[in-house]
C-alpha atoms as a PDB file:
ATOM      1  CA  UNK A   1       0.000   0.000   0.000  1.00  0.00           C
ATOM      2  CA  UNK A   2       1.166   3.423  -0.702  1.00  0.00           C
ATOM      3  CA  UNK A   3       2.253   5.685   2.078  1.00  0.00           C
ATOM      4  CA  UNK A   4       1.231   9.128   2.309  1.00  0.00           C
ATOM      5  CA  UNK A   5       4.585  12.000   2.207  1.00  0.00           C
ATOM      6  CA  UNK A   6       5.516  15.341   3.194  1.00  0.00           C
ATOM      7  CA  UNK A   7       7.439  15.635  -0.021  1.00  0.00           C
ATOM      8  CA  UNK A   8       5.032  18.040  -1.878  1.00  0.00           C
ATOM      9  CA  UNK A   9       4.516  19.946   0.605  1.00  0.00           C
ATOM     10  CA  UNK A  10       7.827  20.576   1.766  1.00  0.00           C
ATOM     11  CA  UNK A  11       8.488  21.209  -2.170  1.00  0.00           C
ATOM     12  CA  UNK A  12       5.490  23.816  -2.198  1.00  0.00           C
ATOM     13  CA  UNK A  13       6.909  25.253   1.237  1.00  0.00           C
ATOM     14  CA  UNK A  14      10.744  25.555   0.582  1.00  0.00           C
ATOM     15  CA  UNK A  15      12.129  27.313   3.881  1.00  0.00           C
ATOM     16  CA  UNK A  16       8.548  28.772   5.071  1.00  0.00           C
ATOM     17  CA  UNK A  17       7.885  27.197   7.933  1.00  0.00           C
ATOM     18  CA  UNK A  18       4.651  29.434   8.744  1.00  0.00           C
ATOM     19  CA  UNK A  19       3.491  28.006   5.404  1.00  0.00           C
ATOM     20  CA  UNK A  20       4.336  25.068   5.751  1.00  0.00           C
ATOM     21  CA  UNK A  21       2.438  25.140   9.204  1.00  0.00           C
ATOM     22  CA  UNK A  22      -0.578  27.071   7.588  1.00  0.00           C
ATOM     23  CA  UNK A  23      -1.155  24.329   4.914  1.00  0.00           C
ATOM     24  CA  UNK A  24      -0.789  20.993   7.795  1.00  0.00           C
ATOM     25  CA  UNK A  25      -3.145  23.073   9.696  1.00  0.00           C
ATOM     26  CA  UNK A  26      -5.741  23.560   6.807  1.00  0.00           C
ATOM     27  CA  UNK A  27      -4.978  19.662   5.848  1.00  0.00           C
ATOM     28  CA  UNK A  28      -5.692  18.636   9.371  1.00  0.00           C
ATOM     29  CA  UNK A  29      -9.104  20.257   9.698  1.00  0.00           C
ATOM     30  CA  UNK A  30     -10.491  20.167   6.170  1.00  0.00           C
ATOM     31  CA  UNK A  31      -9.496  16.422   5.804  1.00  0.00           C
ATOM     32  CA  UNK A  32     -11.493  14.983   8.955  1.00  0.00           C
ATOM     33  CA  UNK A  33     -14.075  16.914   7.693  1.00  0.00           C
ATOM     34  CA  UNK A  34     -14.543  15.784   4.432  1.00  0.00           C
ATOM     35  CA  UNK A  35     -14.218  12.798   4.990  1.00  0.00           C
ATOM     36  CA  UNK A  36     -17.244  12.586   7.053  1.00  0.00           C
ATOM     37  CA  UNK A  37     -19.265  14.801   4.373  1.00  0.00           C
ATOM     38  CA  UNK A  38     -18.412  11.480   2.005  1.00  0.00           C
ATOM     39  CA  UNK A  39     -19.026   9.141   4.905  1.00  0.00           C
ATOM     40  CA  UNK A  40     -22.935  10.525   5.322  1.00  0.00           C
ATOM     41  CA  UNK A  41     -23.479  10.813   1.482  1.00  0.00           C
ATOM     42  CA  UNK A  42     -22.344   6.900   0.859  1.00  0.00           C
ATOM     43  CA  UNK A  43     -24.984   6.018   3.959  1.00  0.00           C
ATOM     44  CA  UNK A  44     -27.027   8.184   2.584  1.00  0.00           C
ATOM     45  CA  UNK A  45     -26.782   6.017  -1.036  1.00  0.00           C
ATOM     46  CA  UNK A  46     -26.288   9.803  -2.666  1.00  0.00           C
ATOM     47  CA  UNK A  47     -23.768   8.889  -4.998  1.00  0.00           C
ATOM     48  CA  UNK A  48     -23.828  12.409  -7.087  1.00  0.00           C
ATOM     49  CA  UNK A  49     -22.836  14.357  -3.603  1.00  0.00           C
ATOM     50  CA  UNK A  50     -20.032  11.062  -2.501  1.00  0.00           C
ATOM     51  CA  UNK A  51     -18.716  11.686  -6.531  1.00  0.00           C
ATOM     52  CA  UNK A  52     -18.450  15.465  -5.285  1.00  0.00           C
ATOM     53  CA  UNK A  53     -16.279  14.461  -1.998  1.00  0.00           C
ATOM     54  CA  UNK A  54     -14.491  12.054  -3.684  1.00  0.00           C
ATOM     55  CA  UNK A  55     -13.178  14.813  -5.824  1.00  0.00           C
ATOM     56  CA  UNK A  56     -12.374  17.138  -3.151  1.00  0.00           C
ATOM     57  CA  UNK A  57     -10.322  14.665  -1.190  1.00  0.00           C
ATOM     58  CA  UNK A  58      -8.630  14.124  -4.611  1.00  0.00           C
ATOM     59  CA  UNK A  59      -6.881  16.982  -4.107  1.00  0.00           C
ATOM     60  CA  UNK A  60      -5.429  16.127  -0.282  1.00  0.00           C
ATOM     61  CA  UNK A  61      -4.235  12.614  -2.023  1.00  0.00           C
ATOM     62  CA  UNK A  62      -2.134  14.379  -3.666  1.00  0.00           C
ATOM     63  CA  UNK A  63      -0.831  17.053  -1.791  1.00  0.00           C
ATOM     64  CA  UNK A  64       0.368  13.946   0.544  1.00  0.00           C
ATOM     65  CA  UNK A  65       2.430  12.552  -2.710  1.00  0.00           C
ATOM     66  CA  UNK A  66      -0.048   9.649  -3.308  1.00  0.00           C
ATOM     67  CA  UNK A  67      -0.018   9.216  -6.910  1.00  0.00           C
ATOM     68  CA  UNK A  68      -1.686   5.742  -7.107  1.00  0.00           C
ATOM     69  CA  UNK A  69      -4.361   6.917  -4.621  1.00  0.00           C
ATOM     70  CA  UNK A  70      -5.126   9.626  -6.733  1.00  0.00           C
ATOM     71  CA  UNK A  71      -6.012   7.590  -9.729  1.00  0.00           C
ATOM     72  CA  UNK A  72      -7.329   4.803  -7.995  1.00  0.00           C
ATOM     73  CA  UNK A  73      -9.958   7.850  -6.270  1.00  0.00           C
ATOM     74  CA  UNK A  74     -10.149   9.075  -9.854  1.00  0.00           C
ATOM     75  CA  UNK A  75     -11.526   5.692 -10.976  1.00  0.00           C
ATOM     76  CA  UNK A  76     -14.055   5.282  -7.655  1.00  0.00           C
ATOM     77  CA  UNK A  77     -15.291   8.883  -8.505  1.00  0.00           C
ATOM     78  CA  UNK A  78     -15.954   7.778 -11.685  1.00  0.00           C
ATOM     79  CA  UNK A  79     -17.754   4.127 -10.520  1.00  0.00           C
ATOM     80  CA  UNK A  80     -19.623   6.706  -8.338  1.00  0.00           C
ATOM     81  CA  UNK A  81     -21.216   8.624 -11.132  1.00  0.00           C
ATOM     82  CA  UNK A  82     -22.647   5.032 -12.727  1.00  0.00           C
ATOM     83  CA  UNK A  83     -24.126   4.416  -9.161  1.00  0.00           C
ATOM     84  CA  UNK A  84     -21.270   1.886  -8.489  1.00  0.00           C
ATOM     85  CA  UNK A  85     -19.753   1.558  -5.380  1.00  0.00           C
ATOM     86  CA  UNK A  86     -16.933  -0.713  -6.977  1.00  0.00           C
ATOM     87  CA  UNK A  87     -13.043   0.536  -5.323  1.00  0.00           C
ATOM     88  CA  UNK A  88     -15.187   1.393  -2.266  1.00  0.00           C
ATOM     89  CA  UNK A  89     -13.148  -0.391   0.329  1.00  0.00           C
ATOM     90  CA  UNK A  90      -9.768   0.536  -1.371  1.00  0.00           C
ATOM     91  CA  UNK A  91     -10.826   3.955  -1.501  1.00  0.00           C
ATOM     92  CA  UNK A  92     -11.918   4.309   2.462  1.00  0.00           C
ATOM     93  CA  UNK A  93      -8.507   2.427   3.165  1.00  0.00           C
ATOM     94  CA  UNK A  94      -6.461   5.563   1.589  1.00  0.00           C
ATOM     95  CA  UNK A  95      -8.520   7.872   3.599  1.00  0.00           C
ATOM     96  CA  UNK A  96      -7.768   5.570   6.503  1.00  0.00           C
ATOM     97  CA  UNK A  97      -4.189   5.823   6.050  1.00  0.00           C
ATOM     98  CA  UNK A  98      -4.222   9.576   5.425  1.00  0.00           C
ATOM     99  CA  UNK A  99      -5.696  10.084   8.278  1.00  0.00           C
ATOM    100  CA  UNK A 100      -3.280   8.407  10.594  1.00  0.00           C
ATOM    101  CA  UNK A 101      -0.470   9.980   8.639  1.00  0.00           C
ATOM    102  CA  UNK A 102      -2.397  13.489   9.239  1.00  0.00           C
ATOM    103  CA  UNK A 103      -2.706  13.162  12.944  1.00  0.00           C
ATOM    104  CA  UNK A 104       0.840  12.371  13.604  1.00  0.00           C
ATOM    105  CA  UNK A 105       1.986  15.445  10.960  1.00  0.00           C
ATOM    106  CA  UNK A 106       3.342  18.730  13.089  1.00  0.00           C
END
């Protein structure tokens, strides 16, 4: 399984710590909480609005250097546009592992 990486961001941060600090801190309360806007919408069986956080958390995938993840959430975004919730479990065990990588980030 991929693991998640500081790399981008410490590429899109250089020396600036602040910023550096400004974007974990943005990562570390957006993520949590989008997560749960996707968890609702899959109970929910609203597959247009999961599609919609899917694509959101696209974008924290790969601002924590997980290429794979990204396409593999590409291709569940896709399945959740056709009302398919094939990739489901792979997809929720990326988020898992972003999440544990997010909490222990400083």
């Amino acid at each position: 399984m991929e693991e998640p990486n500081e790399s981008y961001i410490k590429q899109l941060s250089g020396d600036n710590v602040e910023f550096r600090t400004k974007i974990i801190s943005v990562i570390k309360k957006e993520l949590p909480e989008e997560i749960t806007a996707y968890k609702d919408s899959i109970k929910a069986l609203k597959f247009q609005i999961a599609a919609s956080c899917v694509h959101k958390l696209k974008h924290k995938i790969s601002v924590l250097g997980m290429e794979k993840s990204y396409y593999l959430a590409e291709e569940f975004e896709i399945n959740l546009l056709k009302q398919s919730t094939n990739l489901q479990v792979e997809f929720e065990t990326i988020l898992n592992t972003m999440l544990q990588f997010v909490d222990q980030l400083s």
